[in-house]
Protein backbone atom coordinates (compact mmCIF):
# COMPACT_ATOMS: atom_id res chain seq x y z
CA UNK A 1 -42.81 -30.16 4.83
CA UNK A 2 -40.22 -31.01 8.08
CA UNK A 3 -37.94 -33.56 8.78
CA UNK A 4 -35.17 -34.22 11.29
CA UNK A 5 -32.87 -31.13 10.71
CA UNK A 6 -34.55 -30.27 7.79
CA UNK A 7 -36.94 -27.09 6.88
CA UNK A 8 -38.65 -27.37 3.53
CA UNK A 9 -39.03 -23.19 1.73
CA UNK A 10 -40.08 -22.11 -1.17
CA UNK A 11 -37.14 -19.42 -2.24
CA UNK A 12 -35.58 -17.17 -4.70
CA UNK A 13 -32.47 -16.82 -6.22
CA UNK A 14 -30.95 -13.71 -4.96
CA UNK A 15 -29.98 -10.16 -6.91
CA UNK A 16 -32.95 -11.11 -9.88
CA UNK A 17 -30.65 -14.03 -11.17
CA UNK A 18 -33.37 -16.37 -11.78
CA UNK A 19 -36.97 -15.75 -11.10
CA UNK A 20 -38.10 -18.44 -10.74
CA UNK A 21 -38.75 -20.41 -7.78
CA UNK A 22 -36.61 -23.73 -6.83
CA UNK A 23 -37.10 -25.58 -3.69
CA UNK A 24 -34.24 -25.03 -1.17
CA UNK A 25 -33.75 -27.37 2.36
CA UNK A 26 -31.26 -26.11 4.91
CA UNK A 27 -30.51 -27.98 8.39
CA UNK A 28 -31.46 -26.66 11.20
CA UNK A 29 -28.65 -28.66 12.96
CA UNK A 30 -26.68 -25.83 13.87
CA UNK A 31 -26.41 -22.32 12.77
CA UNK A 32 -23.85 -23.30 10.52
CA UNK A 33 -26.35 -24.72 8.14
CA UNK A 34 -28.52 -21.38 8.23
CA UNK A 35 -25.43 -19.49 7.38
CA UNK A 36 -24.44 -21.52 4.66
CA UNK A 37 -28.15 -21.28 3.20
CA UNK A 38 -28.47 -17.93 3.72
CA UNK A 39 -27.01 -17.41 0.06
CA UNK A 40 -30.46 -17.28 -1.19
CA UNK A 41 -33.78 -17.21 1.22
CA UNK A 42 -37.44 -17.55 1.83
CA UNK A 43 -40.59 -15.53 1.96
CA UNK A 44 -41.52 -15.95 5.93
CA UNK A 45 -44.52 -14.45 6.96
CA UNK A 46 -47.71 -14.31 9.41
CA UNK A 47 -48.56 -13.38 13.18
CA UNK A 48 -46.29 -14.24 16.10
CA UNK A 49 -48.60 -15.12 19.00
CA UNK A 50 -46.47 -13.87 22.11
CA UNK A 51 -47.51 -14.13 25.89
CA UNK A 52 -45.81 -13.37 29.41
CA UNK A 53 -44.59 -16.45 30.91
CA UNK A 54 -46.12 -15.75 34.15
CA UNK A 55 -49.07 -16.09 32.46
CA UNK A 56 -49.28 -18.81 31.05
CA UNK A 57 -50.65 -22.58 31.84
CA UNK A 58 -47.44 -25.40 32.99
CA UNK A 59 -47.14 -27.81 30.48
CA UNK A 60 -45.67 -31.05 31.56
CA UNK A 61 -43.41 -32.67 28.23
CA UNK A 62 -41.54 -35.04 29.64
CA UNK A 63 -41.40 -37.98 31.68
CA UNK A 64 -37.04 -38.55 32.83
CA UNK A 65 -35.72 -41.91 32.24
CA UNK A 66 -32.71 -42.87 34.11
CA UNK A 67 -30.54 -45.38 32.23
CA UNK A 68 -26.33 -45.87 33.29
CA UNK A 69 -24.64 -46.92 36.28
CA UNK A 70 -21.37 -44.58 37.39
CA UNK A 71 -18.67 -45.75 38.74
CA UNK A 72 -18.99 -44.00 42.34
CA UNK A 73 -22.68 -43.76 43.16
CA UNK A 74 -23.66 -42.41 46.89
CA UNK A 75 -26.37 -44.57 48.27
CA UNK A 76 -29.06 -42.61 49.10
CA UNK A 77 -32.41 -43.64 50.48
CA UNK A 78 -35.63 -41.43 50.62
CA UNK A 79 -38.83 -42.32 52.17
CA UNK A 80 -42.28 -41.07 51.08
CA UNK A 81 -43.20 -37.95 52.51
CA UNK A 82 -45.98 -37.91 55.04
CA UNK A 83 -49.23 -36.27 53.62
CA UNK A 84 -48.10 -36.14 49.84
CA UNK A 85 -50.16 -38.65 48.63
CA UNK A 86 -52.86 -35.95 48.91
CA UNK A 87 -50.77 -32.83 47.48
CA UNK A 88 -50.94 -32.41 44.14
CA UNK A 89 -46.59 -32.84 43.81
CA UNK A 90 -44.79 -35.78 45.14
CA UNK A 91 -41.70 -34.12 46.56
CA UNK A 92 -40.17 -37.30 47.90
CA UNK A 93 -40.33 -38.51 44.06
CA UNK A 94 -39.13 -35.31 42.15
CA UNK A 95 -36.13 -35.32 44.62
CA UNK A 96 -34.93 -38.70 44.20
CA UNK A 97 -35.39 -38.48 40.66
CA UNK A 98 -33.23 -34.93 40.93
CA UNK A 99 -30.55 -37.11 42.49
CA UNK A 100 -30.76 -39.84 40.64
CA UNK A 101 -29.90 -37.87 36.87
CA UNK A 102 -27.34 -36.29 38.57
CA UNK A 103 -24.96 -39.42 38.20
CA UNK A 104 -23.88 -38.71 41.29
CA UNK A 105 -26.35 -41.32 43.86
CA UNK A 106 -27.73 -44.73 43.81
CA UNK A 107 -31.48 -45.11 45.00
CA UNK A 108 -31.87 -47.56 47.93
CA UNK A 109 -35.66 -48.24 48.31
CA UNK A 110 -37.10 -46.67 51.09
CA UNK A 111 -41.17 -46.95 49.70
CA UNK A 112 -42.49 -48.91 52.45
CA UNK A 113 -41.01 -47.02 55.57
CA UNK A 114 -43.28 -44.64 57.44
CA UNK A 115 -41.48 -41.67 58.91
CA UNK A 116 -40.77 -38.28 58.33
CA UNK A 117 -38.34 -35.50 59.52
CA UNK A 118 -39.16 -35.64 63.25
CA UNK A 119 -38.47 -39.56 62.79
CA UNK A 120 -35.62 -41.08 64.85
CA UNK A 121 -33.73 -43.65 62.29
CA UNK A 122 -33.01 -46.64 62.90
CA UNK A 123 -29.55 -46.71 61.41
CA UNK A 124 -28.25 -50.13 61.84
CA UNK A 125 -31.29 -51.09 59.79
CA UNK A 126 -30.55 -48.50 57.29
CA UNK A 127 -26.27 -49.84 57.59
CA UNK A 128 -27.51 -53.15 56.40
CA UNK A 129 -29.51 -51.71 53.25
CA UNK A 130 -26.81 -50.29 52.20
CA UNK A 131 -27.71 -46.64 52.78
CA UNK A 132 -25.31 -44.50 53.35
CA UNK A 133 -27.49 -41.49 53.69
CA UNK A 134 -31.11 -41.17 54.27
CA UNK A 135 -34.07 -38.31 53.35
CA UNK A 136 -37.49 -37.91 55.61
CA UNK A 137 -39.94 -35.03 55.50
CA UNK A 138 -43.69 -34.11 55.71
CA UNK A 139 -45.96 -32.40 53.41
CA UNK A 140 -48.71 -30.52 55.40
CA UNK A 141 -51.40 -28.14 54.22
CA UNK A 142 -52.34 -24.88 55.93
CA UNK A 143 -55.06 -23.20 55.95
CA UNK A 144 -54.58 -20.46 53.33
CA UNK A 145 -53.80 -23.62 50.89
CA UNK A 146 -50.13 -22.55 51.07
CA UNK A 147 -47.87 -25.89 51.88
CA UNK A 148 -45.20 -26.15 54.86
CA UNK A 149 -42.77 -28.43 53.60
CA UNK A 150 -40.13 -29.89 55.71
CA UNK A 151 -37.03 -32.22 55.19
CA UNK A 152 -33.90 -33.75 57.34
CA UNK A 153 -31.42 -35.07 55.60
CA UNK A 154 -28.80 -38.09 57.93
CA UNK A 155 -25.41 -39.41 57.26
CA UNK A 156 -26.49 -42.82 58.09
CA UNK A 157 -22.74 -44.18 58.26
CA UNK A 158 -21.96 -41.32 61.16
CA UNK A 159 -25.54 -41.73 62.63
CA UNK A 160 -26.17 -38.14 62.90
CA UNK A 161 -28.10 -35.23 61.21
CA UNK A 162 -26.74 -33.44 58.28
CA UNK A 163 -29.14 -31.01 57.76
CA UNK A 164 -32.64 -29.88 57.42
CA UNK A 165 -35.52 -28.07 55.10
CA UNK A 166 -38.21 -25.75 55.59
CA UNK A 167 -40.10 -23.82 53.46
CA UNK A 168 -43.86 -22.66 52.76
CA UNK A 169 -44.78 -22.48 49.27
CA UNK A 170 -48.13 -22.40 46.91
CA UNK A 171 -49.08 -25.19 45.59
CA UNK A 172 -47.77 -23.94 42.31
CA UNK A 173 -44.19 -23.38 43.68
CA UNK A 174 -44.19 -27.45 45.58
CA UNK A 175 -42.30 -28.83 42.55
CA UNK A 176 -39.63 -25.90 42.54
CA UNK A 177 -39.33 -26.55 46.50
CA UNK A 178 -38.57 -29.97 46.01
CA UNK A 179 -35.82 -28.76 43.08
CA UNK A 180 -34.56 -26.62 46.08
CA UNK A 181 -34.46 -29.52 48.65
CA UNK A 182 -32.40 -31.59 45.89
CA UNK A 183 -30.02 -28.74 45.50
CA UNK A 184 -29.51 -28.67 49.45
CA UNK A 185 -28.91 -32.49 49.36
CA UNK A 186 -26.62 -32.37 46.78
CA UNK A 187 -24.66 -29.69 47.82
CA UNK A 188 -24.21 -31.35 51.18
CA UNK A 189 -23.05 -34.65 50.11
CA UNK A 190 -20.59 -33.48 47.14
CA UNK A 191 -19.34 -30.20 47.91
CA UNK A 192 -20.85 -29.03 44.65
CA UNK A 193 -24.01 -26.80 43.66
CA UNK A 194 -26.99 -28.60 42.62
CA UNK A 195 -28.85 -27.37 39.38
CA UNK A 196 -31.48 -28.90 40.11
CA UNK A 197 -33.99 -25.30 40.89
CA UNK A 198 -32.70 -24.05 37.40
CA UNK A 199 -34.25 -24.23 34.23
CA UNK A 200 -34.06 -25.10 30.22
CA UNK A 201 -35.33 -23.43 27.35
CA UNK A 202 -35.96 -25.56 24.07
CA UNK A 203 -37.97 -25.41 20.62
CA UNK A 204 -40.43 -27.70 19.47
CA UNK A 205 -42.22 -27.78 16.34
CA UNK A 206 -45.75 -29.81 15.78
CA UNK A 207 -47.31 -29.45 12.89
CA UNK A 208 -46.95 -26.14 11.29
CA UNK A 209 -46.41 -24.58 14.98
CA UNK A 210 -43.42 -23.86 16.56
CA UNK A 211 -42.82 -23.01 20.62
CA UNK A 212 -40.01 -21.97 22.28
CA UNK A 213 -40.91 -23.48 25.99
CA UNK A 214 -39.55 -22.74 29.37
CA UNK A 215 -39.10 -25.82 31.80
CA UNK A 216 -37.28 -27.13 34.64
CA UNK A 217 -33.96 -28.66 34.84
CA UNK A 218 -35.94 -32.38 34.87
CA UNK A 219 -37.94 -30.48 31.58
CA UNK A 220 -41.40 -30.26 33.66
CA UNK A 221 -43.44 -27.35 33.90
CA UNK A 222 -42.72 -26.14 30.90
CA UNK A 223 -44.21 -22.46 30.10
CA UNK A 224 -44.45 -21.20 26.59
CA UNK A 225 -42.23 -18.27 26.22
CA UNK A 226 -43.40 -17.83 22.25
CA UNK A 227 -45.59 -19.56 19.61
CA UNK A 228 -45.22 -19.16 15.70
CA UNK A 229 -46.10 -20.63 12.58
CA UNK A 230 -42.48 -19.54 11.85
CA UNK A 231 -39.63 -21.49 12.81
CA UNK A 232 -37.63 -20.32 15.97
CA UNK A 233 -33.92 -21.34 16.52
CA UNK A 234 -31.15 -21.00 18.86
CA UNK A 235 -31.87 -19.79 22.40
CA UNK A 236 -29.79 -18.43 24.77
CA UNK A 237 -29.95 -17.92 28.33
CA UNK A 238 -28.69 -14.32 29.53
CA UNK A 239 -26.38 -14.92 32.58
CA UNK A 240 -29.11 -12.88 34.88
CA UNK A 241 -31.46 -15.94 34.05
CA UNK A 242 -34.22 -12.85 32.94
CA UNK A 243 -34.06 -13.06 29.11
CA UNK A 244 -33.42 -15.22 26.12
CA UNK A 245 -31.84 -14.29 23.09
CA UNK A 246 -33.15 -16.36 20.01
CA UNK A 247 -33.92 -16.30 16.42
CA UNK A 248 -37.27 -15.85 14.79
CA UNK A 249 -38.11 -15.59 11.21
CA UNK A 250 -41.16 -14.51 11.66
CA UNK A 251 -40.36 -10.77 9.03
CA UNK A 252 -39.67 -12.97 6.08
CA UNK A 253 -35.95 -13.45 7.45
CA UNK A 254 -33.75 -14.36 10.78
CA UNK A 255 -33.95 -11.60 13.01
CA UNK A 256 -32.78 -11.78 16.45
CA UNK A 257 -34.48 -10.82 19.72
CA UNK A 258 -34.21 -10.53 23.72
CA UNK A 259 -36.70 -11.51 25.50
CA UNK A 260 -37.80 -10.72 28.96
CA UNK A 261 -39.49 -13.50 30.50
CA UNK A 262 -40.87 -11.99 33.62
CA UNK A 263 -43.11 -9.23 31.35
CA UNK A 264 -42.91 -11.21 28.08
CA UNK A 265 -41.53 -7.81 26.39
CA UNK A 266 -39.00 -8.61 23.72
CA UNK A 267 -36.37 -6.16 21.80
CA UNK A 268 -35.21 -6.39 18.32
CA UNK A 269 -31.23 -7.06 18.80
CA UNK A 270 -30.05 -7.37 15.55
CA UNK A 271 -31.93 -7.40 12.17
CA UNK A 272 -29.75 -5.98 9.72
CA UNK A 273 -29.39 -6.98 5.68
CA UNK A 274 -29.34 -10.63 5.26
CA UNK A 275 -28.84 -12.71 8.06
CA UNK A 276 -28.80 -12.20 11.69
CA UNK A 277 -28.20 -15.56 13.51
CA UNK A 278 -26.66 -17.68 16.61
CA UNK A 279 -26.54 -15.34 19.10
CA UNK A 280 -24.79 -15.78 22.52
CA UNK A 281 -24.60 -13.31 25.48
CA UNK A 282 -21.76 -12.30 26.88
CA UNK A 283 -20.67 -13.25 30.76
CA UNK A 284 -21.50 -9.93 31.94
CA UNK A 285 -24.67 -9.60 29.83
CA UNK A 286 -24.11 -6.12 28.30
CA UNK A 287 -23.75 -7.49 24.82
CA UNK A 288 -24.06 -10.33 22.17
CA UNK A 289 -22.26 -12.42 19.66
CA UNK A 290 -24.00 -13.29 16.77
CA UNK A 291 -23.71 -14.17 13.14
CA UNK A 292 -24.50 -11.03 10.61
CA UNK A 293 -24.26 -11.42 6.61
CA UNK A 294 -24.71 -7.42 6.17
CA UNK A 295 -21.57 -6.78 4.95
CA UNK A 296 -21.73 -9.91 2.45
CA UNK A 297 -19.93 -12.91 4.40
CA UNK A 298 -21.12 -14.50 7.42
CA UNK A 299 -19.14 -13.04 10.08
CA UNK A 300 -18.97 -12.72 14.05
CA UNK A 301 -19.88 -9.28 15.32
CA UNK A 302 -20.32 -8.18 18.82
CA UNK A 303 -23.65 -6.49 19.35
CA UNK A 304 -24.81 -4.25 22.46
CA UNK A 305 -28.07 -5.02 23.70
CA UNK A 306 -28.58 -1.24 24.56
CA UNK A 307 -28.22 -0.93 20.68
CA UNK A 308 -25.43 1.12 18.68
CA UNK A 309 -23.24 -0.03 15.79
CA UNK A 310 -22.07 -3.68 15.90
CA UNK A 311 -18.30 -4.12 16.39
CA UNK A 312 -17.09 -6.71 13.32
CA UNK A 313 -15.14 -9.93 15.44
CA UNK A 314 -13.74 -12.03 12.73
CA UNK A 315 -12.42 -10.98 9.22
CA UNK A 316 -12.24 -14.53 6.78
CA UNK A 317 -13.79 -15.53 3.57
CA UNK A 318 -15.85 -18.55 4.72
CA UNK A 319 -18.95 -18.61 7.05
CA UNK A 320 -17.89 -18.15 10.73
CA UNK A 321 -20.42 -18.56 13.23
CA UNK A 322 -22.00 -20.90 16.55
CA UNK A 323 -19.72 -18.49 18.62
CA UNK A 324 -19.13 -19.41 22.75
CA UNK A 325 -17.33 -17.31 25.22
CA UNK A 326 -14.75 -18.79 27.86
CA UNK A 327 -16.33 -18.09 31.41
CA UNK A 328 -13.88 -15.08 31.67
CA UNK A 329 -15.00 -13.84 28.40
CA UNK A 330 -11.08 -13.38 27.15
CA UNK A 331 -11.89 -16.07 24.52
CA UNK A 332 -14.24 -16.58 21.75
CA UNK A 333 -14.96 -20.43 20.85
CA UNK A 334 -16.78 -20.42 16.95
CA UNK A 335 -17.25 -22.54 13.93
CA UNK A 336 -15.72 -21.53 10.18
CA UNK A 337 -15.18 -23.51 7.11
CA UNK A 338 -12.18 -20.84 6.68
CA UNK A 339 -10.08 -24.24 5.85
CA UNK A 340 -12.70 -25.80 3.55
CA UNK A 341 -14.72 -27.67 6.29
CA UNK A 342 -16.30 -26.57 9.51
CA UNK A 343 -13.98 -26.79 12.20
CA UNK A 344 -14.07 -25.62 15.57
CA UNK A 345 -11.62 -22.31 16.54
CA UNK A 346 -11.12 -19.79 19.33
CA UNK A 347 -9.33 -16.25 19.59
CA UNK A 348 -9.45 -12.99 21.67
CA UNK A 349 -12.08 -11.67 22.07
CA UNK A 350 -9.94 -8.40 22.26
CA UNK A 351 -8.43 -9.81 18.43
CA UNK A 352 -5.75 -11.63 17.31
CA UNK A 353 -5.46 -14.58 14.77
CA UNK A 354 -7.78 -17.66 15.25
CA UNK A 355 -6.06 -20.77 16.50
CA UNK A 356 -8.37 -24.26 15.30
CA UNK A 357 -9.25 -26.70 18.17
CA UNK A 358 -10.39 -30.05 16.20
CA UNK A 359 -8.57 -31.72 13.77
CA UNK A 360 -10.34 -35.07 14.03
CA UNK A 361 -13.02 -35.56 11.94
CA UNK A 362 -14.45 -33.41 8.86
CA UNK A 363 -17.25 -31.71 10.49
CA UNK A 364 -17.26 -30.51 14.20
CA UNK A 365 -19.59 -27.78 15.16
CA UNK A 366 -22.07 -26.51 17.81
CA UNK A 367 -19.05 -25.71 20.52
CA UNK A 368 -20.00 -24.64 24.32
CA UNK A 369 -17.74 -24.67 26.78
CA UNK A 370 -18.67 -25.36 30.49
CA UNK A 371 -18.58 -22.61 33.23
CA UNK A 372 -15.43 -24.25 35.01
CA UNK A 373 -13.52 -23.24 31.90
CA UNK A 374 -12.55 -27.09 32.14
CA UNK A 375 -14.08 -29.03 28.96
CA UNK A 376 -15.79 -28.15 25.74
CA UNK A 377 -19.01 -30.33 24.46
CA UNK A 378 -19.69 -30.32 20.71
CA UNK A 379 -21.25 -32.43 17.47
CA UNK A 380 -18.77 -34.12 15.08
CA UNK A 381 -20.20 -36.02 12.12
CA UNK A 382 -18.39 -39.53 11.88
CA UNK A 383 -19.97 -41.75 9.28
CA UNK A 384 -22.52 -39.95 8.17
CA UNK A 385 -23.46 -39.55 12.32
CA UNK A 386 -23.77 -37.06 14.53
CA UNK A 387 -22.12 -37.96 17.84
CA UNK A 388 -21.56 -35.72 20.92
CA UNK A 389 -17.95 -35.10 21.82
CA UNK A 390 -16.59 -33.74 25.06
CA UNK A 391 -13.18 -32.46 25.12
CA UNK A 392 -10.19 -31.73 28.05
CA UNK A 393 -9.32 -28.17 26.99
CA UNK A 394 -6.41 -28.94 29.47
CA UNK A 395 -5.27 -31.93 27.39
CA UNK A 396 -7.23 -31.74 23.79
CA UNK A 397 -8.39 -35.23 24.58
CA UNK A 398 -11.79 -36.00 23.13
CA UNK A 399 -13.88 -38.77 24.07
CA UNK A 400 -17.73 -39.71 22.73
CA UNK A 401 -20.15 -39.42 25.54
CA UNK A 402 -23.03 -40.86 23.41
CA UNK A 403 -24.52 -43.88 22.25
CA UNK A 404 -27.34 -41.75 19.68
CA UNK A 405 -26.70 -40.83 15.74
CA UNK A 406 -28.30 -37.61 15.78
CA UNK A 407 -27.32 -35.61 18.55
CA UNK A 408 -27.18 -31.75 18.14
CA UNK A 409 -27.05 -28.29 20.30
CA UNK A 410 -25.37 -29.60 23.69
CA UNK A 411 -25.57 -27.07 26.57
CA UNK A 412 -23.94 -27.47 30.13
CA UNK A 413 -25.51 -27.28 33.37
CA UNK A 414 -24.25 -24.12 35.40
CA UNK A 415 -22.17 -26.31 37.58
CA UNK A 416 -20.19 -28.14 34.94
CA UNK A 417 -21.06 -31.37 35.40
CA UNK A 418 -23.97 -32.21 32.94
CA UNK A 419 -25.01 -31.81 29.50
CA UNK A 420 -28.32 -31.38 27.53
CA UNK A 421 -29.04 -32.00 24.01
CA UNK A 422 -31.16 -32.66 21.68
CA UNK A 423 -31.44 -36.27 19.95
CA UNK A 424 -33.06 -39.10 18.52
CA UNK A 425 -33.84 -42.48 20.66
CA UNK A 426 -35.88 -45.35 18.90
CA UNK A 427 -36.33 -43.56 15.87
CA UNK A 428 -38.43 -40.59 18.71
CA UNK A 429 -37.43 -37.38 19.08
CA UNK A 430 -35.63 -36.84 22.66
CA UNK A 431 -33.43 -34.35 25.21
CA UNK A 432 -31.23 -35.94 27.04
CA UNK A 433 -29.13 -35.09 30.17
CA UNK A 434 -25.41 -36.59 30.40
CA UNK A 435 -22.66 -36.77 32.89
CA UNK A 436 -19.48 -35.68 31.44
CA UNK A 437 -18.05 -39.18 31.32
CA UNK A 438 -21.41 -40.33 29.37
CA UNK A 439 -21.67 -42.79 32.24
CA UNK A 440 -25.30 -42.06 33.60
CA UNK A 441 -28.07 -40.69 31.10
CA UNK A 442 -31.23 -39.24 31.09
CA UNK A 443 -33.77 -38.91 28.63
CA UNK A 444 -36.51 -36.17 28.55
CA UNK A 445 -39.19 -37.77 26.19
CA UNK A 446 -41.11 -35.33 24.98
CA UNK A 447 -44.79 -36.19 24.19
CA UNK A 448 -44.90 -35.19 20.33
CA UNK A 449 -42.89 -32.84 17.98
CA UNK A 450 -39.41 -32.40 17.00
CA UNK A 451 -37.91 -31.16 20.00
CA UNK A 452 -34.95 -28.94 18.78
CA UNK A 453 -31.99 -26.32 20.93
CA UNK A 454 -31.97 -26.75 24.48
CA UNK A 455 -30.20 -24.23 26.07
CA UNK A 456 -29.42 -24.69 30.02
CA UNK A 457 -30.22 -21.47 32.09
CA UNK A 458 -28.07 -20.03 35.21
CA UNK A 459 -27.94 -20.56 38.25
CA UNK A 460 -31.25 -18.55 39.84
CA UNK A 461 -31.35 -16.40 42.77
């Protein structure tokens, strides 16, 4: 039995109390819940069926859904590539889509033209659309099946060339290209990095199967990383991009593991007495943060990956856990019911007395804080919903950046200016991408399933 943030066991009252069985939920909203359940727990058994990602079949989820309109918005045309219509990838449409969920440009139709990157524009007809820059290229097949793909990319206003593409790629590799074209675009028109080449990791469970998949940033060609008829929660990115941390209960309990994506070999990190949950690696990788109940509470410990005895973080009486690192790794961001409801804190990593960084609201949990250092996304219950927050760690001004009732498990993009999480639209389950200012959405529709803990990977080399 499964419902929205809900896992149905069969447990046992701990220490021989009470044999006999009684029927236990616990949310899988945020690690919190697991660490408050954790009091008594469940027989979790049967085979984990594990493959290398490199060898497994893409898996497209998702269709993206632009909804929003920002208040500065770049207008950007791009005209269908010549010879995509018989490649299997439509670059011209994975870029402008790229753009689009960015928040950052407005698509000005440019279907009907015929041109591509050696194309001469006609800017004064461009000037009067409204474009204010404009995208060409050329899709062309060569003869070992590999694809030459080339782009130029004009400030229409100036009338001159910005920049150009080339690359040649398998067929496999034409929607990453087109991920790397966006990044080029959007890097030369903002200033910023795109994200657009990096990836997500997420769970979904359908039927008595769960997967934690592998996709791109736009949450296409996803890979399975790892299938179980047990549930899998919490993955995290390491900052190399080359492993996830995550918890699997597939030994009758939460045990966490590191997985290497490129070989599919994975490494017990932490399975100690009781609980071993919401891990997060470090910013220099060597080591992670989790949640451990060995010595009785639920408390923050610092684990190395290389193994060794953990190093105990936090010393309270309630349940601390859902920790997040500052990008400079001097602070620890976590949630603890240390003053009777969860609440968001931070301290030293190096110690020192927790300071608490909500006082709105009841229940605020599921912290991460965005590589700039600048702003902090979380969930805070209000009514009886779950609403994303963003934060000003500057100011402590907190706004709500969604419209949804069940968000849960935001994640930035490596260039701090998106979010993903997890949510319900229409009553189906959903990821969603944000801008900071909840201005310009997108949602990731998945096909079927609860689709649970996106994570947003690095930046990749």
């Amino acid at each position: 039995m499964y419902d929205r943030g809900l896992v149905h066991f069969q447990v046992f009252d701990p220490g021989g109390m009470n044999s006999a069985a009684r029927l236990f939920f616990f949310s899988t909203r945020s690690a919190f819940a697991l660490a408050c359940s954790f009091r008594a727990f469940l027989p979790l058994f049967l085979a984990v069926l594990l493959w290398p990602l490199t060898h497994l079949t893409a898996h497209a989820q998702f269709r993206v859904e632009v909804t929003g309109v920002g208040l500065t918005q770049l207008p950007l045309a791009v005209a269908p590539f010549k010879g995509e219509d018989s490649a299997p990838q439509k670059v011209s449409a994975i870029l402008l889509a790229d753009l689009e969920r960015s928040g950052q440009f407005r698509a000005i139709d440019g279907k009907q033209e015929i041109m591509d990157e050696s194309s001469s524009p006609d800017f004064s007809q461009w000037r009067q659309r409204n474009a204010d820059a404009l995208v060409a290229g050329s899709l062309t097949r060569l003869a070992d099946g590999r694809y030459d793909i080339r782009a130029r990319l004009w400030d229409v206003v100036a009338g001159q060339l910005l920049g150009e593409y080339k690359e040649v790629v398998t067929a496999a590799d034409l929607r990453l290209s087109a991920h790397r074209l966006a990044d080029q675009i959007y890097e030369k028109l903002t200033g910023d990095k795109g994200v657009f080449a990096t990836r997500i990791a997420y769970v979904t469970k359908t039927a008595a199967r769960y997967t934690l998949w592998v996709a791109d940033s736009d949450g296409e060609g996803a890979q399975a990383a790892l299938a179980s008829p047990e549930p899998i929660i919490s993955p995290s990115w390491s900052p190399s991009g080359s492993h996830l941390a995550y918890v699997s209960f597939e030994s009758k309990k939460p045990v966490i593991y590191t997985h290497e994506l490129a070989s599919g070999k994975r490494r017990v990190a932490a399975n100690f007495r009781g609980s071993n949950s919401a891990p997060t690696w470090s910013p220099d990788g060597r080591s992670l943060v989790a949640t451990l109940s060995r010595d009785g509470g639920s408390q923050l410990f610092q684990i190395n990956v290389e193994g060794g005895e953990p190093r105990r973080l936090t010393q309270s009486n309630g349940i601390d856990t859902e920790p997040a690192f500052s990008p400079d790794a001097n602070l620890l961001y976590f949630v603890s019911d240390r003053g009777g409801s969860p609440q968001i804190y931070k301290m030293p990593l190096s110690g020192g007395n927790p300071e608490r960084v909500t006082f709105a609201g009841t229940y605020n949990i599921s912290p991460t804080i965005s590589p700039d250092g600048r702003w902090m996304a979380y969930v805070s219950r209000i009514g009886g919903q779950f609403k994303l927050q963003m934060m000003d760690l500057s100011s402590g001004q907190t706004s709500s950046i969604s419209e949804t009732t069940a968000d849960e498990k935001p994640s930035f993009s490596p260039n701090s200016k998106l979010v993903v999480y997890a949510t319900q639209v229409q009553g189906r389950e959903a990821l969603m991408t944000s801008t900071l200012d909840g201005k310009i959405k997108a949602r990731l529709a998945g096909q079927s399933g609860d689709i649970r803990e996106p994570d947003w990977g690095p930046f990749r080399n």
